[in-house]
Structure formats: structure tokens, C-alpha cells
C-alpha atoms as a PDB file:
ATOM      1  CA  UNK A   1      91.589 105.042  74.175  1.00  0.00           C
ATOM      2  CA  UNK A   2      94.300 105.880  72.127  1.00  0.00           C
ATOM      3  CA  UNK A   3      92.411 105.645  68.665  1.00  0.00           C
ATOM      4  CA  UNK A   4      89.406 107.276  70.109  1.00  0.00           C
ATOM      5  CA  UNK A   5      92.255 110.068  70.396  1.00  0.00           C
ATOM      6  CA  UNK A   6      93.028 109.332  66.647  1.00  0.00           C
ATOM      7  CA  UNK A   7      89.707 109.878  65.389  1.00  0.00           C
ATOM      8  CA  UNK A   8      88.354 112.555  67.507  1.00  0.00           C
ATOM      9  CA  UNK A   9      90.083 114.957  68.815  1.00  0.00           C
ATOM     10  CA  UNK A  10      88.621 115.736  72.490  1.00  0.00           C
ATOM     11  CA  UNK A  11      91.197 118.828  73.273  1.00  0.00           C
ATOM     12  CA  UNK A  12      91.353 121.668  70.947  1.00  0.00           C
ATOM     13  CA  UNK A  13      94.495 122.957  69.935  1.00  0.00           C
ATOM     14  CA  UNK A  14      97.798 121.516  70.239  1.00  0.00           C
ATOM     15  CA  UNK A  15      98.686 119.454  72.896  1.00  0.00           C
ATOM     16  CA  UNK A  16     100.905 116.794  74.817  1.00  0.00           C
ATOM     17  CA  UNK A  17     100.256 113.817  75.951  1.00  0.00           C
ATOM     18  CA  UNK A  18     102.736 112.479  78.626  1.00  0.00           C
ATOM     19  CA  UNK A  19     101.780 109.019  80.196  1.00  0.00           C
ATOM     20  CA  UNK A  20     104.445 108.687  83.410  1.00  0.00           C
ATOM     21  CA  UNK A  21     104.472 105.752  85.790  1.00  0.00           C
ATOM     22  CA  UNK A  22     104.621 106.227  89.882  1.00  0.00           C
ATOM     23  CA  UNK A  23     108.602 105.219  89.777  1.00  0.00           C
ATOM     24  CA  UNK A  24     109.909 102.561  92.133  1.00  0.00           C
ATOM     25  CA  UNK A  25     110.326 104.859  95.070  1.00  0.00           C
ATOM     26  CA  UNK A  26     107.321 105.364  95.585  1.00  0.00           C
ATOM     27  CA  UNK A  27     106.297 104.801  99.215  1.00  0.00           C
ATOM     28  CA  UNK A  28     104.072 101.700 100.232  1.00  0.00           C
ATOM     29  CA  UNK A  29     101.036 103.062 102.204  1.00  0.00           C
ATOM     30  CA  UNK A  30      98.050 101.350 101.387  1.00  0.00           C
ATOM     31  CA  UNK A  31      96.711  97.511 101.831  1.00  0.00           C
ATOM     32  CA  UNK A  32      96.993  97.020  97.940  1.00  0.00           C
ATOM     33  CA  UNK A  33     101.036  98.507  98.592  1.00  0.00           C
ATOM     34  CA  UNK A  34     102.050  96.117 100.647  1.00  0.00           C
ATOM     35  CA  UNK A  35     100.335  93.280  98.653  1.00  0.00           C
ATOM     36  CA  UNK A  36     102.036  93.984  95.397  1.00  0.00           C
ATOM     37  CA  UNK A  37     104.832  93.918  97.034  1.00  0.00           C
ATOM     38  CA  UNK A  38     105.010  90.438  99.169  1.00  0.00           C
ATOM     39  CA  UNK A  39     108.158  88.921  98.214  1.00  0.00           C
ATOM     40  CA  UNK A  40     109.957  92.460  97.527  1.00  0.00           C
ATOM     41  CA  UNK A  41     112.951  93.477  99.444  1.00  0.00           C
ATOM     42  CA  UNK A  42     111.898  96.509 101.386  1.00  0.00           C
ATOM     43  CA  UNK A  43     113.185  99.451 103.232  1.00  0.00           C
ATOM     44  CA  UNK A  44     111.492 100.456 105.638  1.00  0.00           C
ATOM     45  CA  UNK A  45     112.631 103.838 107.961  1.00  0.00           C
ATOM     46  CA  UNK A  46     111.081 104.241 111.268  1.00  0.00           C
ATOM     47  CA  UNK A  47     109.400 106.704 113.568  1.00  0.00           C
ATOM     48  CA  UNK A  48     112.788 106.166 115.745  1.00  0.00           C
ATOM     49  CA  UNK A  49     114.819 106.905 112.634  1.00  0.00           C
ATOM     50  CA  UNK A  50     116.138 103.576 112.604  1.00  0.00           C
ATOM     51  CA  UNK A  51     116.288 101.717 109.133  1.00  0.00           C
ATOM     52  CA  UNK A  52     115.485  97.751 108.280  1.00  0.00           C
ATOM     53  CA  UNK A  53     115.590  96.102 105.354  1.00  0.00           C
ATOM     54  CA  UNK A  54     114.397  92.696 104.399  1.00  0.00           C
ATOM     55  CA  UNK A  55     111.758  90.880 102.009  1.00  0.00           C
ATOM     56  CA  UNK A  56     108.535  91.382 102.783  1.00  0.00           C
ATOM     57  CA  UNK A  57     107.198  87.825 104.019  1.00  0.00           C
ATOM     58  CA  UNK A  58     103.355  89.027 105.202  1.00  0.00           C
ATOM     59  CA  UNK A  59     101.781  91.589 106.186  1.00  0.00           C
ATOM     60  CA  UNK A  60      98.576  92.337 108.397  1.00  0.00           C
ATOM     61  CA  UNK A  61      96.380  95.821 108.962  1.00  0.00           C
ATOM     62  CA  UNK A  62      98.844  96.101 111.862  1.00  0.00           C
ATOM     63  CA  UNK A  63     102.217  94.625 111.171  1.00  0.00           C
ATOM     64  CA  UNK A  64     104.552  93.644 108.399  1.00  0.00           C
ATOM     65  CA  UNK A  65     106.739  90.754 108.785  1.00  0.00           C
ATOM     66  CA  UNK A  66     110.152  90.695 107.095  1.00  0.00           C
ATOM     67  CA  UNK A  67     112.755  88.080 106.786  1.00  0.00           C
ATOM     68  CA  UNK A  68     115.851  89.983 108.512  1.00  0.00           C
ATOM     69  CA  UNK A  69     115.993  87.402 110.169  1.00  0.00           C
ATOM     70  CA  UNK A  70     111.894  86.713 111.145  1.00  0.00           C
ATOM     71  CA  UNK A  71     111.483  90.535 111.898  1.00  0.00           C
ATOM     72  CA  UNK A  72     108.231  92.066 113.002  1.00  0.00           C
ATOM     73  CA  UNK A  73     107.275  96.313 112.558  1.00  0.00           C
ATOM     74  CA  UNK A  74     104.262  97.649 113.203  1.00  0.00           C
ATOM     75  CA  UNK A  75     102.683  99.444 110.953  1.00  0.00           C
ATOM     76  CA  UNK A  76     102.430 102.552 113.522  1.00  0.00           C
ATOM     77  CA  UNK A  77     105.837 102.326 113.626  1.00  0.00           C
ATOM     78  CA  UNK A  78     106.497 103.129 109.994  1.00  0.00           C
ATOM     79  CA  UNK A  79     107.558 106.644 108.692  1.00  0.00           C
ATOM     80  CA  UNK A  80     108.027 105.489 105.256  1.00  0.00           C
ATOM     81  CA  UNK A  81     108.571 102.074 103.381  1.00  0.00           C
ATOM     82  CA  UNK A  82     109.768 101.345  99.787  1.00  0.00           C
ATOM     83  CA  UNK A  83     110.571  98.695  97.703  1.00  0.00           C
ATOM     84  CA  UNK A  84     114.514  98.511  97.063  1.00  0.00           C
ATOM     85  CA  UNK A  85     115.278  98.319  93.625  1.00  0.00           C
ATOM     86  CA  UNK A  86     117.017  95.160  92.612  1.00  0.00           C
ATOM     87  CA  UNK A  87     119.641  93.997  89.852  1.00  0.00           C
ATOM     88  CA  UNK A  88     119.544  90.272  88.588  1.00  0.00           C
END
């Protein structure tokens, strides 16, 4: 795509083209979210407003399982969830 952009020039006038990634918070919403990020540690805030953290073991249309310790949510239950960044 890029040398298409080289040789032809699809946008007249001067432009700029900024390519920007979704960032690592994110939230996890979808099927394909929580699949990415099996193995992550998540945090994951609550309708009740409590928080949990832990690594994301499975998931299933209607529940996530985490490892803090053996931990079930429901998936109804979440307000938001996001991967927690980690140093190594």
C-alpha cells in the first residue's frame, strides 16, 4: 500500500498520514478480545464497582475464568476489562 502511495498519489494536495495503534487500554469486548488475550493478566471492574485482577485462564460467551485463585465473572457482570500492562 505504501508504494502504491509512492507512485500515485490518491489525495490531492498536501497531506498526513498518521498510522496509530488501539493502545493497551483498550477495553476487551468482543469474542476475538478475550481470545488475544488468554494468558494476559487482566483487570476487570464490575457492575458492583468491585475490581479483580488475574490472568485470563478461559473464557466462554458467558463467563471468563481467571486464576485469582480459580475465579469465575460473568460476562454480564463486566463494566469494563483490560489487559494490565506488564514489565519483564
Amino acid at each position: 500500500m505504501a508504494d502504491l502511495f509512492d507512485i500515485e498519489d490518491p489525495i490531492a494536495g498536501r497531506y498526513r498520514l498518521e498510522v496509530t495503534s488501539p493502545g493497551l487500554d483498550r477495553p476487551l469486548e468482543t469474542d476475538g478480545d478475550f481470545t488475544r488475550a488468554r494468558g494476559r493478566l487482566l483487570k476487570v471492574v464490575l457492575t458492583s464497582g468491585r475490581v479483580v485482577k488475574g490472568r485470563l485462564v478461559a473464557w466462554e460467551a458467558d463467563q471468563l475464568q481467571l486464576d485469582n485463585p480459580a475465579e469465575s465473572v460473568a460476562r454480564a457482570d463486566i463494566a469494563k476489562a483490560n489487559i494490565e500492562p506488564e514489565l519483564k
